[in-house]
Every structure is written in structure tokens, then in C-alpha cells.
N, C-alpha and C. Protein backbone atom coordinates (compact mmCIF):
# COMPACT_ATOMS: atom_id res chain seq x y z
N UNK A 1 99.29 115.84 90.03
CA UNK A 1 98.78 114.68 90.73
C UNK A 1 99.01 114.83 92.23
N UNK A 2 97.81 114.07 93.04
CA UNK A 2 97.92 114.07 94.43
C UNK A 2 98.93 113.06 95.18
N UNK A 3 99.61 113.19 95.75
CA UNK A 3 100.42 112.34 96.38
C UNK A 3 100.51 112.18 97.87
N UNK A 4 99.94 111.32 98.46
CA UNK A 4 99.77 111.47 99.71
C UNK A 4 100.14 109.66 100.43
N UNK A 5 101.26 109.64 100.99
CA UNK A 5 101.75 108.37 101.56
C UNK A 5 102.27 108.96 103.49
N UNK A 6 101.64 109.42 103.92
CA UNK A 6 101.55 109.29 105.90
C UNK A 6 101.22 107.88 106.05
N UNK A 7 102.29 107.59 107.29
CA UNK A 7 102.00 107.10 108.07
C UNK A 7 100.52 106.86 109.07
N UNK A 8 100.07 105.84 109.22
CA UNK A 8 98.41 105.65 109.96
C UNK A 8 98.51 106.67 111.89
N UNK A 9 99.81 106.72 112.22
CA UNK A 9 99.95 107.74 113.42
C UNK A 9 99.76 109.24 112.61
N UNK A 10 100.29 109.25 111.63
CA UNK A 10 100.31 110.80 111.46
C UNK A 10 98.44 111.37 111.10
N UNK A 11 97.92 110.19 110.39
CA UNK A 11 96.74 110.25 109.60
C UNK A 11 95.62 109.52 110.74
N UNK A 12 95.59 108.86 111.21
CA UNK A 12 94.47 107.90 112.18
C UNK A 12 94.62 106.39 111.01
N UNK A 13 93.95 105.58 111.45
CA UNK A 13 94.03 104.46 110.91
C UNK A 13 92.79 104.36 109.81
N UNK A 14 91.81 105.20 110.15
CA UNK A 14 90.37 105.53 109.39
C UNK A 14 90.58 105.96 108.03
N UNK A 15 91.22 107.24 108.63
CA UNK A 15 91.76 108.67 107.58
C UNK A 15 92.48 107.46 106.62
N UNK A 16 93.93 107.04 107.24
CA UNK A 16 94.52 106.74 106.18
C UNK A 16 93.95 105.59 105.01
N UNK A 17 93.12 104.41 105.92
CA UNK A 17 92.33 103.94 104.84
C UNK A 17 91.69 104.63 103.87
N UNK A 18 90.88 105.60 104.45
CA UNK A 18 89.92 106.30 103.43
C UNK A 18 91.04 106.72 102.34
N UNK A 19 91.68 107.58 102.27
CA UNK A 19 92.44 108.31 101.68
C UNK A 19 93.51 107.25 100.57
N UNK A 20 93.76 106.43 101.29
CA UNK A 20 94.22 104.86 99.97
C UNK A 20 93.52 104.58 99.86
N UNK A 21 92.01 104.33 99.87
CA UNK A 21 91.17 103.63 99.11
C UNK A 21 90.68 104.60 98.28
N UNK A 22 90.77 105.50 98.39
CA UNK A 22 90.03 106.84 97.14
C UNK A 22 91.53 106.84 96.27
N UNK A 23 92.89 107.04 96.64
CA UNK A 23 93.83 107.23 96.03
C UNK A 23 93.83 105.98 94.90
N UNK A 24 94.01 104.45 95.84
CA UNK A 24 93.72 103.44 95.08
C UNK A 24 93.03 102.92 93.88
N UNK A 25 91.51 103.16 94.19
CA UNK A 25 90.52 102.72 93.59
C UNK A 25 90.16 103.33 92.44
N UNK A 26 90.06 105.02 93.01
CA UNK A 26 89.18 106.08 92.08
C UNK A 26 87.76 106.01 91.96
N UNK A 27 87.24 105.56 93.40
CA UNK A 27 85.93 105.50 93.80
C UNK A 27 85.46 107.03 93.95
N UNK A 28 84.45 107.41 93.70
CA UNK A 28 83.78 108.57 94.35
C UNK A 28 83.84 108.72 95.80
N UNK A 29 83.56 109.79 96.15
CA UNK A 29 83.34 109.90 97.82
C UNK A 29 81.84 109.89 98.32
N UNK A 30 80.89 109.59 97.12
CA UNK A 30 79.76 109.44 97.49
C UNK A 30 79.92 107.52 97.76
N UNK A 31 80.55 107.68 96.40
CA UNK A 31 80.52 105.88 96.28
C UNK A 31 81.21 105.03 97.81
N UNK A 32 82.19 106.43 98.51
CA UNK A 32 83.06 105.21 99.46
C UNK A 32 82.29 105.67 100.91
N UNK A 33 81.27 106.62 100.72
CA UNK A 33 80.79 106.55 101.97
C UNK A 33 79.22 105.49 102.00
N UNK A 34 79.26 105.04 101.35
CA UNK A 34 77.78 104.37 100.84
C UNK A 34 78.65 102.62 100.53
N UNK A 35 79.92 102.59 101.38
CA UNK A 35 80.57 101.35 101.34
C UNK A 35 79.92 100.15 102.49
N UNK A 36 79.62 99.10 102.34
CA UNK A 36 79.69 97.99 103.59
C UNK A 36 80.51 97.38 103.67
N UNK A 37 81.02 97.02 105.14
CA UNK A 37 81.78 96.01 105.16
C UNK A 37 81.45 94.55 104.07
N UNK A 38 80.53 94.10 104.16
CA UNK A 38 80.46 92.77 103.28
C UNK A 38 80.54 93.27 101.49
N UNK A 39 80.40 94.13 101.27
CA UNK A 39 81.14 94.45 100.09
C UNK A 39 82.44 94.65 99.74
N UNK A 40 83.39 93.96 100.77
CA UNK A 40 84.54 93.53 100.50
C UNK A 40 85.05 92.05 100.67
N UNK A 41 85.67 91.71 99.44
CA UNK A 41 86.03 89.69 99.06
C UNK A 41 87.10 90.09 99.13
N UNK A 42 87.85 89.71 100.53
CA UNK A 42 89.09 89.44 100.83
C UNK A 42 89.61 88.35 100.33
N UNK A 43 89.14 87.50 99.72
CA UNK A 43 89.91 86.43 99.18
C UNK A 43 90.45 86.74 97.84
N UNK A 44 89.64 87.46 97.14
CA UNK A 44 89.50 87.85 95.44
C UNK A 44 90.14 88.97 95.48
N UNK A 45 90.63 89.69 96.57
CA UNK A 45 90.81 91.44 96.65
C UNK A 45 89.86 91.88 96.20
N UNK A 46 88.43 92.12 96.10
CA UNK A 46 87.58 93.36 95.34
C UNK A 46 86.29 93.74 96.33
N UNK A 47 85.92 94.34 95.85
CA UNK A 47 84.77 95.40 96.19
C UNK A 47 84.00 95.71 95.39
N UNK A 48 82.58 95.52 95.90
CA UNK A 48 81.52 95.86 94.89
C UNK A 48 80.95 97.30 95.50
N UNK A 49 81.24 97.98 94.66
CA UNK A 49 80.73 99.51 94.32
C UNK A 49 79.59 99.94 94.01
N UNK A 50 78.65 100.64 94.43
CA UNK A 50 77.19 100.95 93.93
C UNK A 50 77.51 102.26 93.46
N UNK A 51 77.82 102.47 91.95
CA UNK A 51 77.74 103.92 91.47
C UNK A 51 76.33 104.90 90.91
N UNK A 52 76.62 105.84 90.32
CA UNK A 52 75.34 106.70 89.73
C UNK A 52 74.61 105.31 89.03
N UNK A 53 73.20 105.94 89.30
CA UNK A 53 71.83 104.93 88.75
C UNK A 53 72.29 103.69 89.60
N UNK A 54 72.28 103.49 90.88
CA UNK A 54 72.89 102.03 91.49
C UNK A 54 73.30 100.93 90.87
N UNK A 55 74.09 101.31 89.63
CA UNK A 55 74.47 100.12 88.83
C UNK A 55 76.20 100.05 90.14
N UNK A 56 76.04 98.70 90.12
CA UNK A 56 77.20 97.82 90.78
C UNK A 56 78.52 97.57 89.72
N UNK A 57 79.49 98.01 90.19
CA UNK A 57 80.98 97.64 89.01
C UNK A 57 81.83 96.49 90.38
N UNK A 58 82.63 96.04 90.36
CA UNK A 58 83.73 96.07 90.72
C UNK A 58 85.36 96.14 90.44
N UNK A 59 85.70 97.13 91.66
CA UNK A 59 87.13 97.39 91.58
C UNK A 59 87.97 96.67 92.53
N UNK A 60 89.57 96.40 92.07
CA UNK A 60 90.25 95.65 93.11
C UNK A 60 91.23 96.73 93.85
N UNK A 61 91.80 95.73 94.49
CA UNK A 61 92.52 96.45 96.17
C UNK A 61 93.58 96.08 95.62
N UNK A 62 94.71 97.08 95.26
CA UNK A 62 96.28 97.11 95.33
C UNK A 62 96.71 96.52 97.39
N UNK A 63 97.61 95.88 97.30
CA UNK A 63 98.24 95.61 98.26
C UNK A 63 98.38 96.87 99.54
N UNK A 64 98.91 98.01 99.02
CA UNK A 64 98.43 99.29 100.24
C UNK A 64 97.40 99.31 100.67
N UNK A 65 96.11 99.29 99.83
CA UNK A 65 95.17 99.56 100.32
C UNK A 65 94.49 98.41 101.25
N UNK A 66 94.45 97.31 100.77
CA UNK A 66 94.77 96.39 101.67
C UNK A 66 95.23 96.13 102.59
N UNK A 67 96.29 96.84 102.93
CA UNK A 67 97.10 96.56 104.38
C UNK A 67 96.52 97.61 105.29
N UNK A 68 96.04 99.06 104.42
CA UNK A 68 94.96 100.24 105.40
C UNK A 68 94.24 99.98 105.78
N UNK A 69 93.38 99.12 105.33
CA UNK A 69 92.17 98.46 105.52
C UNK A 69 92.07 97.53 106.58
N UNK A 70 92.94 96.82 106.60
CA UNK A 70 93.20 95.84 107.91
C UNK A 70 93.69 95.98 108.87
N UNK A 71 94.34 97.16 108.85
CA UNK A 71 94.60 97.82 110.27
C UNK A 71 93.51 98.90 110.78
N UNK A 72 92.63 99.28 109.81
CA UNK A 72 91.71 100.07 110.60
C UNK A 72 90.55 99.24 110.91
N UNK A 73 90.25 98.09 110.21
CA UNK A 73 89.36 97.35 111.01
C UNK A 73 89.15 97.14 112.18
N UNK A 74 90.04 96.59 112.63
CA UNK A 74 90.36 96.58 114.82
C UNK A 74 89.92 97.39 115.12
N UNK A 75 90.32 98.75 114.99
CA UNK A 75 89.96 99.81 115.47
C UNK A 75 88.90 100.25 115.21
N UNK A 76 87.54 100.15 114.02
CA UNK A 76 86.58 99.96 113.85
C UNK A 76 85.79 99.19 114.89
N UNK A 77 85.61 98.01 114.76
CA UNK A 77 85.40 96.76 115.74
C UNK A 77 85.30 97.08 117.08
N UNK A 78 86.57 98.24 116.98
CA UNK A 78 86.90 97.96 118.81
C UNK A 78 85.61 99.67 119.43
N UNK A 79 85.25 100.14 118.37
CA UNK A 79 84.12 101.43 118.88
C UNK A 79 83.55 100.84 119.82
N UNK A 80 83.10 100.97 121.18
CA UNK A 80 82.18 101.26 121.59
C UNK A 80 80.36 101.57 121.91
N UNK A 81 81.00 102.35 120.42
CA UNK A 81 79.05 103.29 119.70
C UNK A 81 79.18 102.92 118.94
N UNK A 82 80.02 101.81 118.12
CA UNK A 82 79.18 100.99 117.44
C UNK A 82 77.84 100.74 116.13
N UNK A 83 77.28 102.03 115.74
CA UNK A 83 76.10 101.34 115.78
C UNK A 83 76.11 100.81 114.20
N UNK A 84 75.95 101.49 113.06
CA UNK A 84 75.67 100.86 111.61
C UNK A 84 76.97 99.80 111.64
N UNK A 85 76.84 98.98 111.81
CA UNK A 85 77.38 97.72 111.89
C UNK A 85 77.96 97.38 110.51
N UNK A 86 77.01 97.31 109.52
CA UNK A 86 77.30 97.18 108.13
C UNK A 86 78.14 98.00 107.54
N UNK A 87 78.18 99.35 108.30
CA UNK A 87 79.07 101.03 106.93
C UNK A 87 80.49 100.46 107.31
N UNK A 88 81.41 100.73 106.14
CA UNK A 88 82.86 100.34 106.16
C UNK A 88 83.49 101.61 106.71
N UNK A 89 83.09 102.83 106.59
CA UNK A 89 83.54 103.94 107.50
C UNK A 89 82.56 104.29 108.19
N UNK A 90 82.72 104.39 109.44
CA UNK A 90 81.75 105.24 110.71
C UNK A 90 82.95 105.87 111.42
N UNK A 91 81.79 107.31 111.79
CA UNK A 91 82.22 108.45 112.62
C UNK A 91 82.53 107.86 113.84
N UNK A 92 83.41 108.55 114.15
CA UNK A 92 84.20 107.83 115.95
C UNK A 92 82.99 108.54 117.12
N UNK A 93 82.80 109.32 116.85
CA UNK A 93 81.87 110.08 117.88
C UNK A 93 80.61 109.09 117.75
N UNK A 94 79.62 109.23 116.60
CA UNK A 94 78.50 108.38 116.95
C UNK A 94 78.56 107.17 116.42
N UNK A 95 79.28 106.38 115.84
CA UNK A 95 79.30 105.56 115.39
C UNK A 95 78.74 104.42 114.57
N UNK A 96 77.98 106.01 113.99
CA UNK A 96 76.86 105.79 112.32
C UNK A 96 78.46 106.23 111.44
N UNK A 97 77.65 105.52 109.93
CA UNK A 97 77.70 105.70 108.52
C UNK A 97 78.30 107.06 108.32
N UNK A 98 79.63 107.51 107.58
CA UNK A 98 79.96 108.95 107.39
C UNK A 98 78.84 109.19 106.30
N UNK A 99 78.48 110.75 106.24
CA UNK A 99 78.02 110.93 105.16
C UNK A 99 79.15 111.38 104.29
N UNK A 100 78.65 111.26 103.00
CA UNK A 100 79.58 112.09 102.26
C UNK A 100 80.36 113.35 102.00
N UNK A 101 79.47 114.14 102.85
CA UNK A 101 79.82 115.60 103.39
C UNK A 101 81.00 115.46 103.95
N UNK A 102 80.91 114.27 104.82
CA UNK A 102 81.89 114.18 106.20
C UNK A 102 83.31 113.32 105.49
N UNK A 103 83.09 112.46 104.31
CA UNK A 103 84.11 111.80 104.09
C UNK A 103 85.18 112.95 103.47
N UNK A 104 84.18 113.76 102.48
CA UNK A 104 85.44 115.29 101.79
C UNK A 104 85.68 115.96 103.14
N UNK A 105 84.51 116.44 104.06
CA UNK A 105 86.14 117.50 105.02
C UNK A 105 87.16 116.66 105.66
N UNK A 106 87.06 115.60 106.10
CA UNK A 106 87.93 114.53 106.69
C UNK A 106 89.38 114.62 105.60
N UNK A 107 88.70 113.84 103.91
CA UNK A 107 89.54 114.17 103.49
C UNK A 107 90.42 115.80 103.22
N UNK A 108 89.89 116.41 103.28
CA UNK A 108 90.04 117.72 102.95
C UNK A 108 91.17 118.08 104.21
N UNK A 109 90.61 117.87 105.05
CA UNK A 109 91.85 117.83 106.20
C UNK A 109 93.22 117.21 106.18
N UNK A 110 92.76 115.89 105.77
CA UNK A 110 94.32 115.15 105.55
C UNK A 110 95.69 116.35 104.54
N UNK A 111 94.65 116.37 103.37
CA UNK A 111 95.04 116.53 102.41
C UNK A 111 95.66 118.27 102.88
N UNK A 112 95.50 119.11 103.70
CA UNK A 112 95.69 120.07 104.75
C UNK A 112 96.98 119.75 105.22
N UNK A 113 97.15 118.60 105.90
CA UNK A 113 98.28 117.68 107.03
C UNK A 113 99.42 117.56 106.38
N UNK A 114 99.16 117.21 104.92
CA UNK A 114 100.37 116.79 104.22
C UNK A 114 100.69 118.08 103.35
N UNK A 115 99.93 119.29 103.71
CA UNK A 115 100.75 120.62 103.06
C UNK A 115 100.39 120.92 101.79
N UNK A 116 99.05 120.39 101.48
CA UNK A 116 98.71 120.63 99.84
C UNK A 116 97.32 121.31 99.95
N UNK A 117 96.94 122.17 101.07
CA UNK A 117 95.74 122.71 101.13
C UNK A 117 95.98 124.28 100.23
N UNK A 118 94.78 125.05 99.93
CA UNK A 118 95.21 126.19 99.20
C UNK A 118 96.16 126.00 97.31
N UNK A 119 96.04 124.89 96.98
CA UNK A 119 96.99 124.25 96.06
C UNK A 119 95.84 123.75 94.88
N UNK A 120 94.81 123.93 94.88
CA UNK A 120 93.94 123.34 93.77
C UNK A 120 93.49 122.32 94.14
N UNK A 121 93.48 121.64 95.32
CA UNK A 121 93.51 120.19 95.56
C UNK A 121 92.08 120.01 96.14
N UNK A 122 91.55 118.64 96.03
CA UNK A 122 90.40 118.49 96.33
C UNK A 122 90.32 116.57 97.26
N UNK A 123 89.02 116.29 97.12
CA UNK A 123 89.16 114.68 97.48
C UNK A 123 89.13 114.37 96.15
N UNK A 124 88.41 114.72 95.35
CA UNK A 124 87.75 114.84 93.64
C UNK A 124 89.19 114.62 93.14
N UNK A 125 90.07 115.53 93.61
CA UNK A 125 92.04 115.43 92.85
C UNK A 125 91.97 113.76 92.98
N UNK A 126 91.74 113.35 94.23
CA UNK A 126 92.24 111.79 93.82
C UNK A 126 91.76 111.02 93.09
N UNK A 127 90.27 111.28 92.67
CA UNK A 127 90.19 110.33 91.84
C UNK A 127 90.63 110.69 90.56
N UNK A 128 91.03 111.62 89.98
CA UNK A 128 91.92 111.66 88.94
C UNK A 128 93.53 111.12 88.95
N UNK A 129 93.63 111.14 90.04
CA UNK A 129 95.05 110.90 90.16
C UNK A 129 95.08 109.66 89.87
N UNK A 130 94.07 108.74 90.53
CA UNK A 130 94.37 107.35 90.17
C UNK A 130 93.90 106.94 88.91
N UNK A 131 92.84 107.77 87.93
CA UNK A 131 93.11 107.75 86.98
C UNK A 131 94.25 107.86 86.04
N UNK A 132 94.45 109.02 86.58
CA UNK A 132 96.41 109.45 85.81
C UNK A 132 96.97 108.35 85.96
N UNK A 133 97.42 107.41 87.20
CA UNK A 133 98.65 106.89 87.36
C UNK A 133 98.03 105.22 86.60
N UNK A 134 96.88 105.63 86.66
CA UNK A 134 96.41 103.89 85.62
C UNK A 134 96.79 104.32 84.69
N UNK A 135 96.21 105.24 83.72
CA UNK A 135 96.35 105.37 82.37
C UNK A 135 98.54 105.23 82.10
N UNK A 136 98.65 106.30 82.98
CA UNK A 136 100.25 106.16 82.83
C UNK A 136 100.70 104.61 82.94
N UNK A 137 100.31 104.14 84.01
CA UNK A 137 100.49 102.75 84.46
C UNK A 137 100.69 101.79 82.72
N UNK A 138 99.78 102.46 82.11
CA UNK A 138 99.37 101.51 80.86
C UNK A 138 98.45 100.50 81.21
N UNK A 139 97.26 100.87 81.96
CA UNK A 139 96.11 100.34 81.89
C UNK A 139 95.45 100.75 80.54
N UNK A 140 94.57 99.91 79.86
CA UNK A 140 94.11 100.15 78.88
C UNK A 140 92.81 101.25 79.08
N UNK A 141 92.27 102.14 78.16
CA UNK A 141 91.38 103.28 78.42
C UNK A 141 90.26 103.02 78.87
N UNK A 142 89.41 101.71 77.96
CA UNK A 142 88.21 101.38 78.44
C UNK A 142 88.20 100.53 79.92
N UNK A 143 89.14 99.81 80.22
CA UNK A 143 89.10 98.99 81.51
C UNK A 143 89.39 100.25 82.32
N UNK A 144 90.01 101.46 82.41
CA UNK A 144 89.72 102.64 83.23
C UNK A 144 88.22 103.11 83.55
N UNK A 145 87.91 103.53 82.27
CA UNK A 145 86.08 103.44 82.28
C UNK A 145 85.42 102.73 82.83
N UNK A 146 86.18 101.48 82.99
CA UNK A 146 84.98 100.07 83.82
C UNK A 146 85.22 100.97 85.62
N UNK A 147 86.20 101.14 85.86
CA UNK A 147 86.92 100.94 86.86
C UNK A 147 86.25 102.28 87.83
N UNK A 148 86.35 103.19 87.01
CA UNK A 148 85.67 104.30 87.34
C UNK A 148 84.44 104.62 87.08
N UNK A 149 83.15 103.90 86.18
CA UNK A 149 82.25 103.55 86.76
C UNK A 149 81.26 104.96 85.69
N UNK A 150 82.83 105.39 84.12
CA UNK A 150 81.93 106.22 83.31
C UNK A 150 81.05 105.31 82.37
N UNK A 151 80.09 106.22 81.73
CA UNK A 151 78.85 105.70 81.01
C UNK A 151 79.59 105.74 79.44
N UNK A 152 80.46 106.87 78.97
CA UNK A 152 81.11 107.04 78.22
C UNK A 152 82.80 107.62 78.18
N UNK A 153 83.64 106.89 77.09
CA UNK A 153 84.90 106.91 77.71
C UNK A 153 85.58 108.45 77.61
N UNK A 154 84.71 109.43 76.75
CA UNK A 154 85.07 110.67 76.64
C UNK A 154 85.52 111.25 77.78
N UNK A 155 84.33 110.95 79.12
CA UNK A 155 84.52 111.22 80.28
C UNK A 155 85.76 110.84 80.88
N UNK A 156 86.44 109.60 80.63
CA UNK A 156 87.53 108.84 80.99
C UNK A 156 88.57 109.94 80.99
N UNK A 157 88.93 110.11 79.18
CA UNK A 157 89.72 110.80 78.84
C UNK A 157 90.08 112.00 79.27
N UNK A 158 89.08 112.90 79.87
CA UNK A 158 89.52 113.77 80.61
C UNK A 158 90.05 113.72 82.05
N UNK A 159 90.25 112.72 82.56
CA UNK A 159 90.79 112.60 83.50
C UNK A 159 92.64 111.64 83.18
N UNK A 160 92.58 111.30 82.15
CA UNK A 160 94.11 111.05 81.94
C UNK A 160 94.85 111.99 81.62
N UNK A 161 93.76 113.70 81.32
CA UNK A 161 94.22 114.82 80.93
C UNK A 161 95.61 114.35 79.88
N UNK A 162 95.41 114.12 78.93
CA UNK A 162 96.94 113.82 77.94
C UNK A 162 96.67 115.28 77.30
N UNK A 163 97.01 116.26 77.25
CA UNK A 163 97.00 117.13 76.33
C UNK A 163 98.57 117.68 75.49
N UNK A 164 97.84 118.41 74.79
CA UNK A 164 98.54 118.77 73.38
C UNK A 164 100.26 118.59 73.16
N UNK A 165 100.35 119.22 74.39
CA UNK A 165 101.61 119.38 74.53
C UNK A 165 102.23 117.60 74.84
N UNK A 166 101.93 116.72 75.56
CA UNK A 166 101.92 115.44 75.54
C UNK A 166 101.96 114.64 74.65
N UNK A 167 101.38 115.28 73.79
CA UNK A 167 101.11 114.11 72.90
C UNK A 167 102.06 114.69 71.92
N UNK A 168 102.69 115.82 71.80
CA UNK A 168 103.82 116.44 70.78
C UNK A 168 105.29 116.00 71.47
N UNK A 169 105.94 115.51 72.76
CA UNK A 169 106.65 115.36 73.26
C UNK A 169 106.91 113.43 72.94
N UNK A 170 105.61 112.79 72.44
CA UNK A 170 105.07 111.61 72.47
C UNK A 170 105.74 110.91 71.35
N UNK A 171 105.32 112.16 70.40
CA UNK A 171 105.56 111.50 69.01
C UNK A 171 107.76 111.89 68.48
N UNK A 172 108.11 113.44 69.78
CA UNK A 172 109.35 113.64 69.59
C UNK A 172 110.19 112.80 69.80
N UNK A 173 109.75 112.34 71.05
CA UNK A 173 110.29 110.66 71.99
C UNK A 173 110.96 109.58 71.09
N UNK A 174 110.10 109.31 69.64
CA UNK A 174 110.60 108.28 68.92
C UNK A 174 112.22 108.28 68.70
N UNK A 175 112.78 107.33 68.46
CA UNK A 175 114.16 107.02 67.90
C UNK A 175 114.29 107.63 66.78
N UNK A 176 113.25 107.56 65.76
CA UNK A 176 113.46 108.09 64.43
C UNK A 176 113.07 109.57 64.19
N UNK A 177 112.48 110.47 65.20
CA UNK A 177 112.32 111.78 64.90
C UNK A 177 113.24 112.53 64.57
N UNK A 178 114.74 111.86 64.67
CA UNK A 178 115.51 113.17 64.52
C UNK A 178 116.89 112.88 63.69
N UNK A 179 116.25 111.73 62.92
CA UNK A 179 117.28 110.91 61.71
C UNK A 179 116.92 111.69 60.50
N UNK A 180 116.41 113.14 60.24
CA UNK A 180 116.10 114.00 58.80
C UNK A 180 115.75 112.75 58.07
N UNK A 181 115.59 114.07 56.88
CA UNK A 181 115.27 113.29 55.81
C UNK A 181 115.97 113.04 55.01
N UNK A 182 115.36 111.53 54.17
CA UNK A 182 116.12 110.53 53.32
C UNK A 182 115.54 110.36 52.22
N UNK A 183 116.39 110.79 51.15
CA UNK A 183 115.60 111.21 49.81
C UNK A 183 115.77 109.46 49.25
N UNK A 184 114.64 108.65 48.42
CA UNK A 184 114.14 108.14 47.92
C UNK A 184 115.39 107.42 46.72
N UNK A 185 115.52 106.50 46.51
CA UNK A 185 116.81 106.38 45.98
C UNK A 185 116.04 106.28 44.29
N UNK A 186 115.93 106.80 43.21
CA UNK A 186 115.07 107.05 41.95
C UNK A 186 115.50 105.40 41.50
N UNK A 187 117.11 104.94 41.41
CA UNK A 187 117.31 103.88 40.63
C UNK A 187 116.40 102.78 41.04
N UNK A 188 116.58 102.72 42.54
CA UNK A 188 116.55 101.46 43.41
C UNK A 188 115.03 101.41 43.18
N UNK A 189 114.05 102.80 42.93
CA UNK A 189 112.65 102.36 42.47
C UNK A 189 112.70 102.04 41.51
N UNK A 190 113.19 102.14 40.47
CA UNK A 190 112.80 102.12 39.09
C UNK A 190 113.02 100.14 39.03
N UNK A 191 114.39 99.94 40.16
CA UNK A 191 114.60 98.10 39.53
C UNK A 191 113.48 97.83 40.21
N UNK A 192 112.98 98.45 41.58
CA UNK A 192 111.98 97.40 41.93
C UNK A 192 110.79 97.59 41.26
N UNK A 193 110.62 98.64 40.44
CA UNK A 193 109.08 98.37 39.62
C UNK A 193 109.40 97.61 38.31
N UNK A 194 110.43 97.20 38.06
CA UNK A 194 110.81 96.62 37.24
C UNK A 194 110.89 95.11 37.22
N UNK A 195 111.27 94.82 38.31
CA UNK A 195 110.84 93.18 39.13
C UNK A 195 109.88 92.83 39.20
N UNK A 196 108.89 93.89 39.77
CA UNK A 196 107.75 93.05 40.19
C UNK A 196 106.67 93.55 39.50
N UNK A 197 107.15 94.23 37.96
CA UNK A 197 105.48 94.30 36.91
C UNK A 197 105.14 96.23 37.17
N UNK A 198 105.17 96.31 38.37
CA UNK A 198 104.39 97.09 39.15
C UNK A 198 104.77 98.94 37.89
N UNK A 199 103.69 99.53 37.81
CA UNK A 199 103.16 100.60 36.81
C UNK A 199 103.10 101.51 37.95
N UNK A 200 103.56 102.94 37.47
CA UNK A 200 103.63 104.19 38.03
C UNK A 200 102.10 104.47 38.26
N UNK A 201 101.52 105.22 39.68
CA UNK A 201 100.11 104.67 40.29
C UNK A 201 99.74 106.42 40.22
């Protein structure tokens, strides 16, 4: 899993939003560059998302991401160049809409800053990650699926990656895995089929 908590000096105030809101959410990076400002209900915490086939989900804002968000606004606001008024991220230079190209090297850079470049890592890592840490979280599987915006939960499941070995450590975990075995007491069946009628099956 990706782990990435800088400071908004070390990261810019942009960067670090972007980067908690992909960590957060588990939005695409197509999905968070294709964001508007008015697609965020600060009152409700959420965001309406336009995913594959422009079907609309919404996801909510953990408290971090929330607080990234409101500190890079000002600094949004305060551009100059200005211009797509509506995009929730714009480039500092012209002050259009990132494309999506631009939101992965941006991220791709951060993710550089904090020493995890060359490492398997991607922008794509985060949205698994925040898959991982829901599913771990004990979010339920299908409200992951809502959240992330699959058509089917198969897709889900590979991103909580639980494999083999997990699920053998899962079942070792119990209290009772390692109480052997307890042979069947012959008498104690015989009175209780004897009580209650009950015929050898």
C-alpha cells in the first residue's frame, strides 16, 4: 500500500489536495481531473463523480481530505489566469482544467518526493490503496463497488487483493484452531438419542 502524508509546504497546496483526494476517495485520475468545483456539498461532505459511461456515483470526504481541499482553494481563487472557473484542479501556468495526463505526472512526481518512485508505484497504486484500507477498514464489499464506481464486484475484489495466503492466516487467527481434537463422547450420544427419540441417520 501507498502511503503518502507531506505536509502542503513540502507538496504545494494543489499537489497535496490532489493526492488526498485520490488517496481518500479512490476516484480515478480521469474521474478527478474531469472534477468541478460545484460538484462539491460541503455541507453533506460529498462529491458527485462522473465515471466510465458518465454514470454519476457519489463519494464522501474523510476529514483530511477536507481540510486539503480548503486550503488549496485560496490559492486556487487567488490565480491570476484564472480561466476554467468551474475545474476543481487547474494548472498554475495557464489556468485551464488539468488534463489527465497532467494529473498522473504531477502525481507521479509527488509520489517521487516521498521516495517511492522506481518501487512499483503508480497514481493507479492509490486507488487501490484506498480500496485496501476500506475493505481492511471493514467497509462492506459491495458499498466499495458503489464507491469505486465498478459495474461488477469481481472487479472490486481484486483490488482488496485478499489472497491465499490471507485467507489461511484468517482462518489460523481463530481461538479454536489450535485446541486439537476432541473425540466425541459415544455414551453422552447414545443418552442424547435416547431422550429425544432421535434414530441413527
Amino acid at each position: 500500500m501507498v502511503k503518502i502524508r507531506e505536509s502542503a509546504t513540502e507538496m504545494g497546496l494543489r499537489e497535496k489536495a490532489m493526492v488526498e483526494f485520490l488517496y481518500s476517495t479512490g476516484v480515478r485520475v480521469s474521474e478527478l481531473a474531469a472534477l468541478n468545483k460545484e460538484d462539491i456539498s460541503w455541507e453533506d461532505n460529498e462529491v458527485i463523480v462522473l465515471g466510465k459511461g458518465n454514470k454519476e456515483r457519489l463519494v464522501y470526504l474523510n476529514t483530511a481530505c477536507q481540510a486539503a481541499l480548503e486550503h488549496y482553494l485560496p490559492a486556487r481563487a487567488a490565480l491570476n489566469n484564472l480561466r476554467d472557473k468551474e475545474a476543481l484542479f487547474v494548472s498554475k501556468k495557464t489556468g485551464r482544467r488539468l488534463t489527465a495526463r497532467r494529473v498522473e505526472q504531477i502525481v507521479a512526481n509527488c509520489l517521487k518526493s516521498a521516495g517511492l518512485d522506481n518501487m512499483g508505484y503508480s497514481p493507479h497504486k492509490l486507488r487501490h490503496t484506498a480500496a485496501t484500507l476500506m475493505y481492511q477498514g471493514g467497509v462492506d464489499m459491495l458499498a466499495i463497488k458503489e464507491i469505486l464506481g465498478h459495474e461488477n464486484v469481481s472487479t472490486t475484489q481484486i483490488y482488496t487483493h485478499i489472497n491465499q495466503q490471507q485467507l489461511k492466516q484468517a482462518v489460523e487467527a481463530s481461538p479454536l484452531a489450535d485446541t486439537g481434537y476432541i473425540a466425541p463422547q459415544s455414551k453422552a450420544m447414545t443418552d442424547s438419542k435416547q431422550d429425544t427419540g432421535e434414530e441413527d441417520s
